[in-house]
C-alpha atoms as a PDB file:
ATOM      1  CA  UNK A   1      73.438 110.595 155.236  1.00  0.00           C
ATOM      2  CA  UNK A   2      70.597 110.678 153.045  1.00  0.00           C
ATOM      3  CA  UNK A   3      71.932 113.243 150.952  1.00  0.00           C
ATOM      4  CA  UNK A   4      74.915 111.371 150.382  1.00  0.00           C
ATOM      5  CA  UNK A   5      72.929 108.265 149.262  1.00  0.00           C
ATOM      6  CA  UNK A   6      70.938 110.561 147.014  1.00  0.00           C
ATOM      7  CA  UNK A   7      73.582 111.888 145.522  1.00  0.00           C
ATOM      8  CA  UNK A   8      75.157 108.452 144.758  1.00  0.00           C
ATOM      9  CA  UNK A   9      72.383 107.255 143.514  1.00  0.00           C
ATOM     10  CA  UNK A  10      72.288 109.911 141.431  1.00  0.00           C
ATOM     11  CA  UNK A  11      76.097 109.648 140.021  1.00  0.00           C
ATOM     12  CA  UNK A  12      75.887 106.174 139.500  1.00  0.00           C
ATOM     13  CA  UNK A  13      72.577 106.889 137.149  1.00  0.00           C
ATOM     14  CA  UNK A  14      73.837 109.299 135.440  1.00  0.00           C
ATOM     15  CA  UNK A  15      77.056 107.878 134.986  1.00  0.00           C
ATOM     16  CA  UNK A  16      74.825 104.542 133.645  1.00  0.00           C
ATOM     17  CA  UNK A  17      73.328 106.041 131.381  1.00  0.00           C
ATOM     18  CA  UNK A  18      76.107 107.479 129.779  1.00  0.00           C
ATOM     19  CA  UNK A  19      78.131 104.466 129.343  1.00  0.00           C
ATOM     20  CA  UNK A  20      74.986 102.913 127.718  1.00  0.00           C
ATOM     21  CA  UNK A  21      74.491 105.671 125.458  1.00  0.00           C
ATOM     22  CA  UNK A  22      78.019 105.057 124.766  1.00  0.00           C
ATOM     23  CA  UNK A  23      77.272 101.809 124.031  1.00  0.00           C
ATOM     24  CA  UNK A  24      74.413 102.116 122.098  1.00  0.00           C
ATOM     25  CA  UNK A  25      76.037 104.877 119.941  1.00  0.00           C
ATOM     26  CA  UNK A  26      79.226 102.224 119.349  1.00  0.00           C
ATOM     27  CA  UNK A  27      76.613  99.737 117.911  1.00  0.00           C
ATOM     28  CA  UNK A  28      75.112 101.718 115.631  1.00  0.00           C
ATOM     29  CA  UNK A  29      78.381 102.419 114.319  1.00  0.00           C
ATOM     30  CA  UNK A  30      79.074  98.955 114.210  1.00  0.00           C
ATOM     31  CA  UNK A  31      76.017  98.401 112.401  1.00  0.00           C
ATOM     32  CA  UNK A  32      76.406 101.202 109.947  1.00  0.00           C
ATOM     33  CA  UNK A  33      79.784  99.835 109.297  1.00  0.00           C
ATOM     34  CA  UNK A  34      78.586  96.584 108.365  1.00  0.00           C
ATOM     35  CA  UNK A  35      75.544  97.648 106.055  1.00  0.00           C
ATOM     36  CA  UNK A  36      77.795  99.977 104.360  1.00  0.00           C
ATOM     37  CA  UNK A  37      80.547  98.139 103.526  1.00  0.00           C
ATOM     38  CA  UNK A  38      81.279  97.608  99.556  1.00  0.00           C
ATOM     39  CA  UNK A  39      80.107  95.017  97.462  1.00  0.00           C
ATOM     40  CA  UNK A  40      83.078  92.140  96.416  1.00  0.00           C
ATOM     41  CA  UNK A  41      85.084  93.103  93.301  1.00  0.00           C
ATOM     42  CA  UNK A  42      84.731  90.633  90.684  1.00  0.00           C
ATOM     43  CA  UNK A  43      87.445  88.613  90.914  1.00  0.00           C
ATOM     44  CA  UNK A  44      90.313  88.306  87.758  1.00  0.00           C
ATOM     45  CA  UNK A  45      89.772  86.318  85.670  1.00  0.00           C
ATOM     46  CA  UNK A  46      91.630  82.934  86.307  1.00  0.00           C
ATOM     47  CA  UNK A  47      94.285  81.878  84.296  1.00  0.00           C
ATOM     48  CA  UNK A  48      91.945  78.999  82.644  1.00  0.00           C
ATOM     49  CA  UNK A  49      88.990  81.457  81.624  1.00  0.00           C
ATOM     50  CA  UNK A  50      89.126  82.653  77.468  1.00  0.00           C
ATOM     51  CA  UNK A  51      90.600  85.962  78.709  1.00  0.00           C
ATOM     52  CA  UNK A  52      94.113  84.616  79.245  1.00  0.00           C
ATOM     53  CA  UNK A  53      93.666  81.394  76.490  1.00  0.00           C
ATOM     54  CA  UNK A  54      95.913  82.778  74.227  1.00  0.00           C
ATOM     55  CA  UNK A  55      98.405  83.621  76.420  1.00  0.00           C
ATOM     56  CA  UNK A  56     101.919  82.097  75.915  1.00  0.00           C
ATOM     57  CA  UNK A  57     104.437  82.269  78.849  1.00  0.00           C
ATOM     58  CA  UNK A  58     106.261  84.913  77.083  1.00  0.00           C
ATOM     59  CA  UNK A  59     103.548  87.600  77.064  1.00  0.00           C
ATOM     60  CA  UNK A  60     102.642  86.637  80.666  1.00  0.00           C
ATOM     61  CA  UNK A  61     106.791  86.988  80.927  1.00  0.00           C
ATOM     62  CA  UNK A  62     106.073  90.679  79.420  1.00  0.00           C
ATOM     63  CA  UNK A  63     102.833  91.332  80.888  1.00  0.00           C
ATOM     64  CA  UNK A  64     104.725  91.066  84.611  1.00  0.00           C
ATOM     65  CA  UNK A  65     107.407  92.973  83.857  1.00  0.00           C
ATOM     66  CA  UNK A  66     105.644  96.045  82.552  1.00  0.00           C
ATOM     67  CA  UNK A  67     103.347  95.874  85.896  1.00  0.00           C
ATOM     68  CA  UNK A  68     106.752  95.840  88.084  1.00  0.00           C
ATOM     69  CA  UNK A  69     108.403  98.541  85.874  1.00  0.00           C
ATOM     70  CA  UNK A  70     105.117 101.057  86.136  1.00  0.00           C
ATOM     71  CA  UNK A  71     104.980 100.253  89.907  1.00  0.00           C
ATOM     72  CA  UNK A  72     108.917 100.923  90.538  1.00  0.00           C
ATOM     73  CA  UNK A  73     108.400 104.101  88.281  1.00  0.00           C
ATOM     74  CA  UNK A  74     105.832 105.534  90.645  1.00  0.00           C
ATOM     75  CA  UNK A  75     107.267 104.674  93.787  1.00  0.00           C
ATOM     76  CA  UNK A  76     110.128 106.279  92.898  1.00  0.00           C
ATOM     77  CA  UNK A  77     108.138 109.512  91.603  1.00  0.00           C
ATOM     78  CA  UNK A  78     106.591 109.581  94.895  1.00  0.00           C
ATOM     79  CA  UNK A  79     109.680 108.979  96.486  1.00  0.00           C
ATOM     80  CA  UNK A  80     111.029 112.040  94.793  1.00  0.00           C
ATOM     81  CA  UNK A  81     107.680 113.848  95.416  1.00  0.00           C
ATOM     82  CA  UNK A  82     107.817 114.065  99.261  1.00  0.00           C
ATOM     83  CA  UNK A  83     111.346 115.141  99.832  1.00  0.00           C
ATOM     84  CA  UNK A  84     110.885 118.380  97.554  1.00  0.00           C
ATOM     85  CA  UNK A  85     107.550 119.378  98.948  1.00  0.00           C
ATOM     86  CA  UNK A  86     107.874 122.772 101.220  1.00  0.00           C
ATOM     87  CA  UNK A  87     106.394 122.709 105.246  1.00  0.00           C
ATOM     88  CA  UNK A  88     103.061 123.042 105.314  1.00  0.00           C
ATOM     89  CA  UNK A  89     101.225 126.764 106.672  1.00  0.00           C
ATOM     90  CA  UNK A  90     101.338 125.343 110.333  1.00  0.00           C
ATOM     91  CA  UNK A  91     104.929 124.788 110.336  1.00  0.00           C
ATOM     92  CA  UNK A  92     105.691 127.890 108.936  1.00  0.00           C
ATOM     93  CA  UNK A  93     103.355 129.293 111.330  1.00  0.00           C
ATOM     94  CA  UNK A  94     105.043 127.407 114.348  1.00  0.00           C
ATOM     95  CA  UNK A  95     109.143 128.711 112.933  1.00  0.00           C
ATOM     96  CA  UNK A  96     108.016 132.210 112.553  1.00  0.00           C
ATOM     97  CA  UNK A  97     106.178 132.166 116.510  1.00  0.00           C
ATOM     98  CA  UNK A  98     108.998 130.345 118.139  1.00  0.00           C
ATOM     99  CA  UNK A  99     111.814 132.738 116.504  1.00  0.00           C
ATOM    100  CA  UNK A 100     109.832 135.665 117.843  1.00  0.00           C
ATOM    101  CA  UNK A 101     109.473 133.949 121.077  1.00  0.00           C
ATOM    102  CA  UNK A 102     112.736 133.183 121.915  1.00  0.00           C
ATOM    103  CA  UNK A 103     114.374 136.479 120.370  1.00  0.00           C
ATOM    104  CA  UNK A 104     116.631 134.502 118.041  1.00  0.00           C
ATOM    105  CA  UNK A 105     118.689 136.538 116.129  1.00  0.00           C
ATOM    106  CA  UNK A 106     120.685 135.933 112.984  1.00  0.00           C
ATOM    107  CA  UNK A 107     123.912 134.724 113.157  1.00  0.00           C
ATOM    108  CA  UNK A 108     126.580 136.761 110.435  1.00  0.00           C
END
Protein backbone atom coordinates (compact mmCIF):
# COMPACT_ATOMS: atom_id res chain seq x y z
CA UNK A 1 0.00 0.00 0.00
CA UNK A 2 2.72 2.30 0.46
CA UNK A 3 4.06 1.80 -2.81
CA UNK A 4 0.94 2.59 -4.33
CA UNK A 5 0.68 5.92 -2.41
CA UNK A 6 4.24 6.61 -3.48
CA UNK A 7 3.69 6.12 -6.71
CA UNK A 8 0.61 8.44 -6.77
CA UNK A 9 2.17 10.85 -5.21
CA UNK A 10 4.58 10.68 -7.58
CA UNK A 11 2.16 10.82 -10.85
CA UNK A 12 0.23 13.48 -9.56
CA UNK A 13 3.74 15.61 -9.16
CA UNK A 14 4.92 14.95 -12.08
CA UNK A 15 1.88 15.32 -13.87
CA UNK A 16 1.72 19.02 -11.83
CA UNK A 17 4.42 20.10 -12.90
CA UNK A 18 3.88 19.57 -16.33
CA UNK A 19 0.66 21.26 -16.66
CA UNK A 20 2.37 24.28 -14.95
CA UNK A 21 5.17 24.28 -17.20
CA UNK A 22 2.51 24.21 -19.69
CA UNK A 23 1.17 27.01 -18.29
CA UNK A 24 3.97 28.99 -17.75
CA UNK A 25 5.26 28.33 -21.33
CA UNK A 26 1.49 29.58 -22.67
CA UNK A 27 2.17 32.92 -20.80
CA UNK A 28 5.20 33.70 -22.08
CA UNK A 29 3.75 33.31 -25.34
CA UNK A 30 1.07 35.41 -24.40
CA UNK A 31 3.41 37.90 -23.29
CA UNK A 32 5.69 37.77 -26.26
CA UNK A 33 2.63 38.19 -28.30
CA UNK A 34 1.67 41.26 -26.72
CA UNK A 35 5.20 43.07 -26.62
CA UNK A 36 5.63 42.19 -30.14
CA UNK A 37 2.76 43.22 -31.69
CA UNK A 38 3.12 46.21 -34.43
CA UNK A 39 2.92 49.69 -33.87
CA UNK A 40 -0.70 51.48 -35.26
CA UNK A 41 -0.54 52.55 -38.93
CA UNK A 42 -1.08 56.11 -39.28
CA UNK A 43 -4.36 56.50 -40.07
CA UNK A 44 -5.61 58.19 -43.79
CA UNK A 45 -5.87 61.11 -43.90
CA UNK A 46 -9.55 62.31 -43.29
CA UNK A 47 -11.48 63.71 -45.84
CA UNK A 48 -11.18 67.37 -44.12
CA UNK A 49 -7.21 67.34 -43.86
CA UNK A 50 -5.27 69.52 -47.05
CA UNK A 51 -4.56 66.11 -48.64
CA UNK A 52 -8.06 65.63 -50.04
CA UNK A 53 -8.98 69.80 -50.11
CA UNK A 54 -8.98 69.93 -53.58
CA UNK A 55 -10.86 67.13 -54.20
CA UNK A 56 -14.15 67.52 -56.18
CA UNK A 57 -16.71 64.61 -56.07
CA UNK A 58 -15.76 63.69 -59.49
CA UNK A 59 -12.12 62.73 -58.86
CA UNK A 60 -13.20 61.00 -55.61
CA UNK A 61 -15.97 59.46 -58.32
CA UNK A 62 -12.64 58.38 -60.35
CA UNK A 63 -10.38 57.79 -57.58
CA UNK A 64 -13.02 54.76 -56.39
CA UNK A 65 -13.45 53.36 -59.43
CA UNK A 66 -9.84 52.81 -60.38
CA UNK A 67 -9.36 51.14 -56.71
CA UNK A 68 -12.44 48.66 -57.57
CA UNK A 69 -11.20 48.08 -61.17
CA UNK A 70 -7.35 47.17 -59.92
CA UNK A 71 -8.92 45.01 -57.13
CA UNK A 72 -11.45 43.06 -59.61
CA UNK A 73 -8.36 42.79 -62.02
CA UNK A 74 -6.35 40.87 -59.47
CA UNK A 75 -8.87 38.77 -58.08
CA UNK A 76 -9.58 37.61 -61.19
CA UNK A 77 -5.71 37.01 -62.06
CA UNK A 78 -5.58 35.02 -59.02
CA UNK A 79 -8.63 33.42 -59.80
CA UNK A 80 -7.09 32.32 -63.04
CA UNK A 81 -3.77 31.62 -61.22
CA UNK A 82 -4.90 28.68 -59.00
CA UNK A 83 -6.86 26.62 -61.41
CA UNK A 84 -3.77 26.31 -63.90
CA UNK A 85 -1.20 25.58 -61.26
CA UNK A 86 0.06 21.69 -61.49
CA UNK A 87 -0.17 19.24 -57.98
CA UNK A 88 2.37 19.88 -55.89
CA UNK A 89 5.63 17.02 -55.41
CA UNK A 90 3.53 15.27 -52.60
CA UNK A 91 0.64 14.65 -54.72
CA UNK A 92 2.53 13.46 -57.41
CA UNK A 93 4.34 11.48 -54.97
CA UNK A 94 1.02 10.05 -53.40
CA UNK A 95 -0.59 9.12 -57.52
CA UNK A 96 2.56 7.47 -58.50
CA UNK A 97 2.62 5.15 -54.80
CA UNK A 98 -1.03 4.37 -54.87
CA UNK A 99 -0.98 3.25 -58.75
CA UNK A 100 1.89 0.96 -57.85
CA UNK A 101 0.05 -0.17 -54.87
CA UNK A 102 -2.99 -1.17 -56.16
CA UNK A 103 -1.55 -2.62 -59.60
CA UNK A 104 -3.70 -0.29 -61.70
CA UNK A 105 -3.26 -0.78 -65.11
CA UNK A 106 -4.09 1.33 -68.12
CA UNK A 107 -7.19 1.10 -69.62
CA UNK A 108 -6.93 1.03 -73.94
Amino acid sequence: MNNLMAGAQLTVLGMGLVFFLLALLWALMALMVRLDRAEPAAEAAAPDSPAHAGATPVADAARRAAIVAAVMRYRAEQAGRAHHEPPGRWVEIGRTRQQQSTGARRRI
